[in-house]
Each structure stands twice: as C-alpha cells, then as structure tokens.
Protein backbone atom coordinates (compact mmCIF):
# COMPACT_ATOMS: atom_id res chain seq x y z
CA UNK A 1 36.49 -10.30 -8.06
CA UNK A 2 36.09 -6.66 -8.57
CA UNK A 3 33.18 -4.69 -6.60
CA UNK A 4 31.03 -2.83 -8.70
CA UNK A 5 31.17 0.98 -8.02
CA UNK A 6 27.39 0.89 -7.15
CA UNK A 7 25.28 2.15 -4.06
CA UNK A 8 21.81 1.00 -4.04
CA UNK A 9 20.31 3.27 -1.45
CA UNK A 10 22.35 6.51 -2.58
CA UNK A 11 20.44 9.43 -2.67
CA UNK A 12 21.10 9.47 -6.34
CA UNK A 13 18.57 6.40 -6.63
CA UNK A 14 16.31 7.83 -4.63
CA UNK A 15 12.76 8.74 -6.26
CA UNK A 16 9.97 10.49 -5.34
CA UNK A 17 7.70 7.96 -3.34
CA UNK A 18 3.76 7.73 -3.72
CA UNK A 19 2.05 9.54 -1.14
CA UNK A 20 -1.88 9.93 0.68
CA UNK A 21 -4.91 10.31 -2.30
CA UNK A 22 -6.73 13.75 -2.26
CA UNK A 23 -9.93 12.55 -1.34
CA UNK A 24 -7.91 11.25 2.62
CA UNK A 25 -7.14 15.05 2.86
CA UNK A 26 -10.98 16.37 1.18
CA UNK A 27 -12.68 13.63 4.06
CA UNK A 28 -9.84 15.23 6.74
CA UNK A 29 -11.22 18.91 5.65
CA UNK A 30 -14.86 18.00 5.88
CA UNK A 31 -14.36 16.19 9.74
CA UNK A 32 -12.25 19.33 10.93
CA UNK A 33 -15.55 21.51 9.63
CA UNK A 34 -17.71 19.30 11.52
CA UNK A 35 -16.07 18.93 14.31
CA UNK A 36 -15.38 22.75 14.60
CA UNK A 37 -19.00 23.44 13.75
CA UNK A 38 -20.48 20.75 15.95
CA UNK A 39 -18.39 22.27 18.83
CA UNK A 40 -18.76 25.62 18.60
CA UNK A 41 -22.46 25.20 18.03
CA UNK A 42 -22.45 22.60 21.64
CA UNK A 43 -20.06 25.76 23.36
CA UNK A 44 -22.45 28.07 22.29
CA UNK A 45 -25.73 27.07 22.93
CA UNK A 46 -25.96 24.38 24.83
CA UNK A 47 -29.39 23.48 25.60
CA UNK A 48 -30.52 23.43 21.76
CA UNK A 49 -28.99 19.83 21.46
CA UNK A 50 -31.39 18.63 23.86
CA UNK A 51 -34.20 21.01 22.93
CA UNK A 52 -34.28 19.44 19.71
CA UNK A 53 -34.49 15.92 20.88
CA UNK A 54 -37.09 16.77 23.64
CA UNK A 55 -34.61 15.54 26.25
CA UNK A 56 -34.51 17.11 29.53
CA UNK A 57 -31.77 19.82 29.87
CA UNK A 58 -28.91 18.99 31.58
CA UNK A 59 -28.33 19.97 35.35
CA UNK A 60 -24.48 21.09 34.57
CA UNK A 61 -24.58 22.38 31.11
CA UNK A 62 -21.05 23.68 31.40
CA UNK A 63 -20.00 20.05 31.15
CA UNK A 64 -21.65 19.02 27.95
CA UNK A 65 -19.86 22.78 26.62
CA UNK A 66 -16.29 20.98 27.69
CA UNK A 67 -17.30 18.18 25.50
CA UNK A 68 -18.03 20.76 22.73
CA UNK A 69 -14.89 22.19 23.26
CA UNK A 70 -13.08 18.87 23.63
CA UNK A 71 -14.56 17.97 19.96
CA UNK A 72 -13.73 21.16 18.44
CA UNK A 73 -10.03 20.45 19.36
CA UNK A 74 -10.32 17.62 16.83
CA UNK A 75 -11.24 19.03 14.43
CA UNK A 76 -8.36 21.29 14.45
CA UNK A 77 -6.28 18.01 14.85
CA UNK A 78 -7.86 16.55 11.05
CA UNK A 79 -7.45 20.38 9.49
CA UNK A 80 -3.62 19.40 10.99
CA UNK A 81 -3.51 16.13 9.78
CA UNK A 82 -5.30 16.75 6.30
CA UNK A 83 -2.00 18.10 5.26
CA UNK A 84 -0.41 15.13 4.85
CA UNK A 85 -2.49 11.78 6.42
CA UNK A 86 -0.07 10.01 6.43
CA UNK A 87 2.89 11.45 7.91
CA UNK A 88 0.00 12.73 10.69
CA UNK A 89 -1.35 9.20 11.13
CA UNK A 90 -1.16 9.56 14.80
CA UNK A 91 -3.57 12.20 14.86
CA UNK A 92 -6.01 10.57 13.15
CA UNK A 93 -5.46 7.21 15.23
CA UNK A 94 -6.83 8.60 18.17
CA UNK A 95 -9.46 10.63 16.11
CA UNK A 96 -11.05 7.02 15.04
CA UNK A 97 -10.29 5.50 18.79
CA UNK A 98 -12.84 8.19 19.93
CA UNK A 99 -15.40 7.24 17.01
CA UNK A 100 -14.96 3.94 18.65
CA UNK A 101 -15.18 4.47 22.24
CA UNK A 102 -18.41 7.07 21.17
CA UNK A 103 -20.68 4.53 20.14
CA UNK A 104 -19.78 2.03 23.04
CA UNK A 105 -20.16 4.34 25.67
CA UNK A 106 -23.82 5.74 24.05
CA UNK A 107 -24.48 1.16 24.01
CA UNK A 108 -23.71 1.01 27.59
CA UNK A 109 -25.93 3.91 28.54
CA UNK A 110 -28.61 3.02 26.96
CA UNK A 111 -28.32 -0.86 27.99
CA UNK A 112 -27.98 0.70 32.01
CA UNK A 113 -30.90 2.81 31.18
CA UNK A 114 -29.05 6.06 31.55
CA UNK A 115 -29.67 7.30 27.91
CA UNK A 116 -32.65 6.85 25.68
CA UNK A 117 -32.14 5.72 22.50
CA UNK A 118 -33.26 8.98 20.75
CA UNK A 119 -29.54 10.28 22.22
CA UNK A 120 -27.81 7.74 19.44
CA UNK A 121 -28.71 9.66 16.75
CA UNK A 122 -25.84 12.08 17.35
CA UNK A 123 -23.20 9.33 17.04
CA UNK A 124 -24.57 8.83 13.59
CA UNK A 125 -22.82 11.70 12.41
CA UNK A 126 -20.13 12.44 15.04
CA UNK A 127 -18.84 8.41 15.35
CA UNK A 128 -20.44 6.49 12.50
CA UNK A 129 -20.03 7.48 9.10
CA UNK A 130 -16.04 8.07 9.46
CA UNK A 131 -14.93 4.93 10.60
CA UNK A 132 -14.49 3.47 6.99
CA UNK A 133 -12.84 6.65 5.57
CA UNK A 134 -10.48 6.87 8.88
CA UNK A 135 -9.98 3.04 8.80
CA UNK A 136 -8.97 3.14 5.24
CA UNK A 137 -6.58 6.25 5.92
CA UNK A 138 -4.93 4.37 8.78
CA UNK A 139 -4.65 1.24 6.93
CA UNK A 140 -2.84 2.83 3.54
CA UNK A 141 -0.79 4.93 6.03
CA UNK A 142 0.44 2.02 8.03
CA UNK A 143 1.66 0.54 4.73
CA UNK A 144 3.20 3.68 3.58
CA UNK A 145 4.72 4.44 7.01
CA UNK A 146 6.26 0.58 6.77
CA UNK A 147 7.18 0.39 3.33
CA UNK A 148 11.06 0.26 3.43
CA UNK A 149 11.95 0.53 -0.27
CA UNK A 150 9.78 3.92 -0.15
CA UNK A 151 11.47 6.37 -2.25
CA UNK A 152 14.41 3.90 -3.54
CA UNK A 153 15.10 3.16 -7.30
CA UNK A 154 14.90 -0.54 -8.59
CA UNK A 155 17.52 -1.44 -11.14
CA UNK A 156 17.67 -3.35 -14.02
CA UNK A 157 18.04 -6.91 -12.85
CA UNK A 158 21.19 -7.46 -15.00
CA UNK A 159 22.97 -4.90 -12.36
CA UNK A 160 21.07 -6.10 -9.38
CA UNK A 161 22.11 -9.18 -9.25
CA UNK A 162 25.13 -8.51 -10.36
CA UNK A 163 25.65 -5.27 -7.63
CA UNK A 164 24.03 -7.13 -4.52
CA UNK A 165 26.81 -8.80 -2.50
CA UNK A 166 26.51 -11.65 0.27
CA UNK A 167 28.01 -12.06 3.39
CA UNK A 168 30.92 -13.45 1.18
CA UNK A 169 30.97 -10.68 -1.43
CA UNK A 170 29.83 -12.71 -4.08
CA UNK A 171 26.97 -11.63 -6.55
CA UNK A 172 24.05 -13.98 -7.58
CA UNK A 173 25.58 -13.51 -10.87
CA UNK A 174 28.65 -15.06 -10.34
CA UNK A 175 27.08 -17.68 -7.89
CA UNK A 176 24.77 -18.68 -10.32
CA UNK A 177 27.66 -18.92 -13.19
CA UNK A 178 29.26 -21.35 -10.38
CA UNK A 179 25.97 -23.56 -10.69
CA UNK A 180 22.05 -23.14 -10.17
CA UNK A 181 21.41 -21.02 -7.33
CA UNK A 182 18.52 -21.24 -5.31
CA UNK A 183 17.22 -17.62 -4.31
CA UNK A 184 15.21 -17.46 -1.01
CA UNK A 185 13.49 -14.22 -0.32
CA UNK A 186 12.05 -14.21 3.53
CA UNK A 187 9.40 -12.19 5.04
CA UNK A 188 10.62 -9.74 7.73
CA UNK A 189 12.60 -11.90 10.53
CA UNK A 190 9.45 -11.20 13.24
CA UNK A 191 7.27 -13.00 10.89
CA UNK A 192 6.00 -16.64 11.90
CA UNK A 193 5.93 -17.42 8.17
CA UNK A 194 9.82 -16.17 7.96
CA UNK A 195 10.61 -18.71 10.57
CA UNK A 196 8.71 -21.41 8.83
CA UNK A 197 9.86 -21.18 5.85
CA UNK A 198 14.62 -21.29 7.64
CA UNK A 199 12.61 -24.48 9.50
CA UNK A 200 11.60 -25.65 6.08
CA UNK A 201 15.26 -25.04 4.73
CA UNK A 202 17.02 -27.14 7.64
CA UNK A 203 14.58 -30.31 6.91
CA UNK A 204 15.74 -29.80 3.19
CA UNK A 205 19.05 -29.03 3.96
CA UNK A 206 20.58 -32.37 2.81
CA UNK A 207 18.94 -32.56 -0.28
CA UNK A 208 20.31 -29.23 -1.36
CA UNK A 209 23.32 -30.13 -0.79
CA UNK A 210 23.31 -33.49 -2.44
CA UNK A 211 22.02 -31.78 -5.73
CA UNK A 212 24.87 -29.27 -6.12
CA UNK A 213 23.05 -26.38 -5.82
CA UNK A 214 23.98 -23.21 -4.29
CA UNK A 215 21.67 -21.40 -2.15
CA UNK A 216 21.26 -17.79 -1.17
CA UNK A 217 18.52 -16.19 1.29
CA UNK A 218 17.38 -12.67 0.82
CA UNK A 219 16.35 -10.83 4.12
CA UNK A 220 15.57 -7.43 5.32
CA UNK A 221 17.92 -7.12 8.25
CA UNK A 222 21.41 -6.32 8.47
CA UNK A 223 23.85 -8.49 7.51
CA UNK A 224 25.27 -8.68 11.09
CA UNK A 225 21.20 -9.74 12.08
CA UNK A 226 21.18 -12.11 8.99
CA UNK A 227 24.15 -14.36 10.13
CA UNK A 228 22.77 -14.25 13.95
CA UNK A 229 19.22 -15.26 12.80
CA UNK A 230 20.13 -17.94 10.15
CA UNK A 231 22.61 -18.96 13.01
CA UNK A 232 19.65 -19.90 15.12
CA UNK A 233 19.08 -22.93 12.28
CA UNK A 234 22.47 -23.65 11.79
CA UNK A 235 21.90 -22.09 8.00
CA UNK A 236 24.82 -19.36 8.77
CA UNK A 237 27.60 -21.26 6.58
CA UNK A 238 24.54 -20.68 3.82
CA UNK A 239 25.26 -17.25 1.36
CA UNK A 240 22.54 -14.23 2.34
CA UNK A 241 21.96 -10.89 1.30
CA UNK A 242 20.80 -7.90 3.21
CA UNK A 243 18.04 -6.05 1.63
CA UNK A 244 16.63 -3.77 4.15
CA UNK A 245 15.19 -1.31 1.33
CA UNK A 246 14.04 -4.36 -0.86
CA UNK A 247 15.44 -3.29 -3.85
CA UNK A 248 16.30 -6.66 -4.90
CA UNK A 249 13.14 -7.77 -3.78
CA UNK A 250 11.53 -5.56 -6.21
CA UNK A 251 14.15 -6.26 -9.05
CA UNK A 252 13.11 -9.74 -8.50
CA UNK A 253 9.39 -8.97 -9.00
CA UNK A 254 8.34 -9.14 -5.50
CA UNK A 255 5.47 -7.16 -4.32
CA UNK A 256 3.69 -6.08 -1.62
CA UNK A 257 0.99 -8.14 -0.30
CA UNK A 258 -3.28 -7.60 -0.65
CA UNK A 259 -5.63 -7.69 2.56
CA UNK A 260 -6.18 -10.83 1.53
CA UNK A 261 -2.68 -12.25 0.94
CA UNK A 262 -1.92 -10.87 4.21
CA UNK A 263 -4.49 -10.73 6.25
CA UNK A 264 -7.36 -13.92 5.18
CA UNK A 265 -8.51 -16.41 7.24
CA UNK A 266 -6.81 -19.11 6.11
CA UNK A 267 -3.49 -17.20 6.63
CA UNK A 268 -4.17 -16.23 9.98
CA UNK A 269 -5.20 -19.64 10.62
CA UNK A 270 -2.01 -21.47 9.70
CA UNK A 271 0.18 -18.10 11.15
CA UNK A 272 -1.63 -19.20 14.74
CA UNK A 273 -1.47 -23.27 14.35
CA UNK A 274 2.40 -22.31 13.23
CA UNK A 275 2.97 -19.75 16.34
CA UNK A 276 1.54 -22.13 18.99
CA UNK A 277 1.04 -25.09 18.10
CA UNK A 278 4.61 -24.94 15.55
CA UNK A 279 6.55 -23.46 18.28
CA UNK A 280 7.66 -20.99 15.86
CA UNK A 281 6.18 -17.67 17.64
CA UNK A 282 5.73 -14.46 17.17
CA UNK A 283 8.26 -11.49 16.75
CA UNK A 284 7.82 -8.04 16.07
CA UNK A 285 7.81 -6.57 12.75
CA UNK A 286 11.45 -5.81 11.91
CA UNK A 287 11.54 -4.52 7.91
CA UNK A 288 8.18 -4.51 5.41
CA UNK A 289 5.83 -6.40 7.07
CA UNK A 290 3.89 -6.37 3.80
CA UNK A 291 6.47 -7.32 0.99
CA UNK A 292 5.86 -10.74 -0.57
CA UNK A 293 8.06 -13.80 -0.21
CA UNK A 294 9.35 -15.81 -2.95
CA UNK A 295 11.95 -18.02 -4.58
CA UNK A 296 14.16 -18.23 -7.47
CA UNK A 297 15.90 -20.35 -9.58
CA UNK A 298 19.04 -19.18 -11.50
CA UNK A 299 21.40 -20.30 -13.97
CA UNK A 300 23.58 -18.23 -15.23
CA UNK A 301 22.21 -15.17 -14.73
CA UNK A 302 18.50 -16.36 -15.80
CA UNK A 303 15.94 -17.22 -14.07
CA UNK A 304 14.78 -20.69 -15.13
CA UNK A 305 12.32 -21.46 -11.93
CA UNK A 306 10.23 -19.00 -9.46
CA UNK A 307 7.54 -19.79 -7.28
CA UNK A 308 6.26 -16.43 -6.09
CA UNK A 309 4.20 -16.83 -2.72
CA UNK A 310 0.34 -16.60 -3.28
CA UNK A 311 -0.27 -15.55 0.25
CA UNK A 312 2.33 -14.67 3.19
CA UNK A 313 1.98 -18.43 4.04
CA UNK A 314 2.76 -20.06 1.05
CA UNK A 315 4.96 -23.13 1.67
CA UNK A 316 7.90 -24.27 -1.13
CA UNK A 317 8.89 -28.18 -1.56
CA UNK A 318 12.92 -27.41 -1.02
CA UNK A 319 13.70 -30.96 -1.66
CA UNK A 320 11.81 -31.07 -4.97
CA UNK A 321 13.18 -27.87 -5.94
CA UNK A 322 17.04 -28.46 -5.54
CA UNK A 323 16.39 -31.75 -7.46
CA UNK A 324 14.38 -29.97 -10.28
CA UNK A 325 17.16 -26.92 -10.29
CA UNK A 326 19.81 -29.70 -10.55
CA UNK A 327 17.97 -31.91 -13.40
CA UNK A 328 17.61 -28.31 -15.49
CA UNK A 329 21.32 -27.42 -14.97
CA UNK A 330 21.89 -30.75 -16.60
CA UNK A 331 19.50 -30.51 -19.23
CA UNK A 332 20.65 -26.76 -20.40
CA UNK A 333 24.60 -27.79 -20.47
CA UNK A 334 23.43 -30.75 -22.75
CA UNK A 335 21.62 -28.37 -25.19
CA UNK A 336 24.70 -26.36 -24.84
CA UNK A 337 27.08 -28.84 -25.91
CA UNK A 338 24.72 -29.90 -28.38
CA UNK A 339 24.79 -26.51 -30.36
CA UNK A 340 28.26 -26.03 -29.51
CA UNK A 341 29.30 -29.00 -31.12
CA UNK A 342 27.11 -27.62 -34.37
C-alpha cells in the first residue's frame, strides 16, 4: 500500500494556539500594585497598620517590615507573571498557596487567642478576594499547559483517516474498506477510566471477534508504549494508533472535557470504586488528561455508529456494539446489491 506523503505534526500544520484572556493579565497588574503598595506602605511606616486598628504596636517592628518586604516581592512576581499567566503559572501557584496559608494561619491565631479578630480584616484584601481569579488562572493554565494538540492543525477527516497509520501501517480507511472497524479512542494511559475501558475490551474480546469486525484503539502514547500497555491485556495482536498530539482525536470530533465531565461527583465516585475497589489504580497523567474518550463505527470510510463519552467515565457495551456494527455491514451491502442490481 503506498504511504501518503503526509506529516501530521510538521511545523507546516502547526497554528497559532489560544492563549491566557486579558482580564488574567488586568487581575495580575492590579495584585502586583497591591502588593507593591501594601508593602512599601508596611516597609515604610510600620506602626500605622496597627494604629489604625487600635492594636498595640509591635515589640520588633522590623519584623512585620520583612513581611512588607516579603509581600512586595510578589507583587513583582504577578507584574512577571501578568505577561503571559500561563506560561508563568508557577509564579502564580505559590502566589495563591500564600492566600491560602494567610487566612489559616490568621484562624489559628485567633482560635489560640494570639490575634483578635479585628487583625482578619487585612486578609480580606491581601488573601481573600484573589483566590477565585488565581484559582481560575491556574485552572485554564493547567489545561493549556496539558493540552497536547496545542498549536497542531486538524485535517479533513477524509485525509486523517486515511494518513494515520497503525502499528501495521494500515489506515482506518483501508481497514474499514476490509470490513466495519471499530474505533476506540482511550483517555491518557494513567487514567483509571483508560484502564477500564482495555478491561472492558478483553471481556468483549470474543464477541468482536465472532462478528467480523476489525478493531483499532486510538491512544496518546507512543507506539512502542501502545503495544507494551495493550500487551498488559493481551489486546497487542489488536491494530492501534499513536496520537500523542490528538489530531485524530479532534478529526474525529473529540473534545476536551468540562469541570463537570471531568471532575463531578459521580465521576470521581466510580474513578475511586474503579481504582480500589476495581483494582485498576491510578497512574500518572501521561498525554491530555482532559481530551474526551469515544468510539466509532466505520464502514467504508463513514462513520455509521459513535458513542461519544458523556463524562470521562462513560462505559460502552463492546459486545452489543460489534454485533450492531456487524448487522449494519450486512444491511448496507444488501442495499448495495439492491441498487446495483437496478
């Protein structure tokens, strides 16, 4: 069969990938000012802080001027990182870990009866009101940060299933001119729901191959890393494509998962009864951690089944699938013969 003369994840596919909203670098700006205001205003003068509350001064005020000082770094840190969030993320992770840390350390204090509540006020504005803008920046910089196919062109999906090649060097085009294929796309290989779903395949296993199907599974990793971990279920002998930029993920429709597809209580729920009491476990995130499973039907170069996951835990019925992929075959070569024979 002749290769096609086609490199997905050439620069020439490349394009230019979505980046941080202006607002994450406009809330960035208006900490650094704080910050730098707050602690040159602590350096400064301070007694004024507790002046103003009617505390008692401190006995070592040149301590509470190396917290000043300690804050004002900071906020040179967020006029740093409001340049670009999210390739600064790091910055801005131990930014909100100190927001954090603020308000439990004033709690303890003031539970002990070493600070009087009157003293909180000043992790209203210092701790408080960023955690949602800094929890939101870290959260849509993770996903940035982790999103593989970042930057890479999806083709039409004529050419990608045509250009994507398995361990085998066949296409899903020519597989599925063979007979239906079934198309399994995985979550990344650390996922519990990744490892569900290869457990699932092995219980069907027989009933695929009693309804003449041909199967292919999709993954992330290499495809050195694809054969060891379909090896592990005795699925290696099984076609599967590597798709670490999930390009054909995306040709295919495939998304990248909501909080809630991801992240709900009923997913974690089943992702811990699967992990522990399953026996599947837990592995570390190897590939998009937020990209959307699914499967595929196709005949022929169309797709004639999907069920695209509603949630990261979405289970298929193999069994019923390879049946129903077999009884279309049939029923499309009969309404092929019939108009051929018109």
């Amino acid at each position: 069969m002749e290769k096609k003369d086609f490199n997905l994840t050439s620069a020439r596919n490349r394009i230019p990938a979505e980046s941080f909203r202006p607002w994450m670098s406009l809330c960035l700006l208006a900490a650094a000012i704080y910050n730098l205001a707050w602690g040159t205003w602590v350096v400064l003068f301070p007694n004024q802080f507790f002046d103003l509350l009617n505390l008692p001064r401190v006995n070592y005020p040149a301590i509470w001027q190396c917290v000043g000082m300690i804050v004002g770094v900071y906020g040179i840190g967020y006029a740093i990182a409001a340049r670009d969030p999210f390739r600064h993320w790091p910055i801005i992770l131990v930014g909100f870990l100190g927001k954090v840390f603020g308000p439990v350390g004033f709690l303890v204090g003031y539970l002990t009866g070493q600070l009087p509540p009157v003293f909180g006020l000043m992790c209203i504005t210092n701790d408080l009101i960023w955690w949602i803008p800094f929890a939101v920046i870290l959260y849509q910089g993770f996903r940035w940060n982790t999103d593989t196919g970042r930057g890479f062109a999806v083709p039409e999906f004529e050419q990608a299933i045509s250009s994507f090649r398995t361990q085998r060097d066949e296409s899903l085009r020519h597989l599925s001119g063979q007979q239906p294929t079934i198309v399994v796309f995985l979550r990344h290989s650390g996922c519990t729901f990744c490892r569900v779903t290869l457990a699932d395949l092995v219980i069907a296993r027989e009933a695929i191959r009693k309804s003449e199907v041909n199967i292919a599974i999709v993954h992330m990793g290499s495809p050195m890393e694809g054969t060891t971990m379909l090896a592990k279920y005795d699925l290696n002998y099984w076609h599967h494509i590597s798709d670490p930029n999930c390009v054909l993920y995306r040709a295919f429709g495939l998304g990248r998962g909501t909080v809630g597809q991801l992240f709900s209580w009923s997913v974690f729920k089943r992702g811990v009864l699967a992990a522990f009491v399953g026996g599947h476990g837990v592995g570390k995130l190897h590939g998009d951690g937020f990209r959307m499973p699914g499967v595929f039907v196709l005949n022929h170069g169309r797709i004639i089944e999907q069920q695209v996951a509603i949630d990261a835990g979405s289970k298929v019925n193999y069994v019923d699938l390879a049946f129903k992929a077999a009884a279309l075959r049939t029923r499309i070569d009969i309404k092929a013969l019939v108009g051929s024979d018109q």
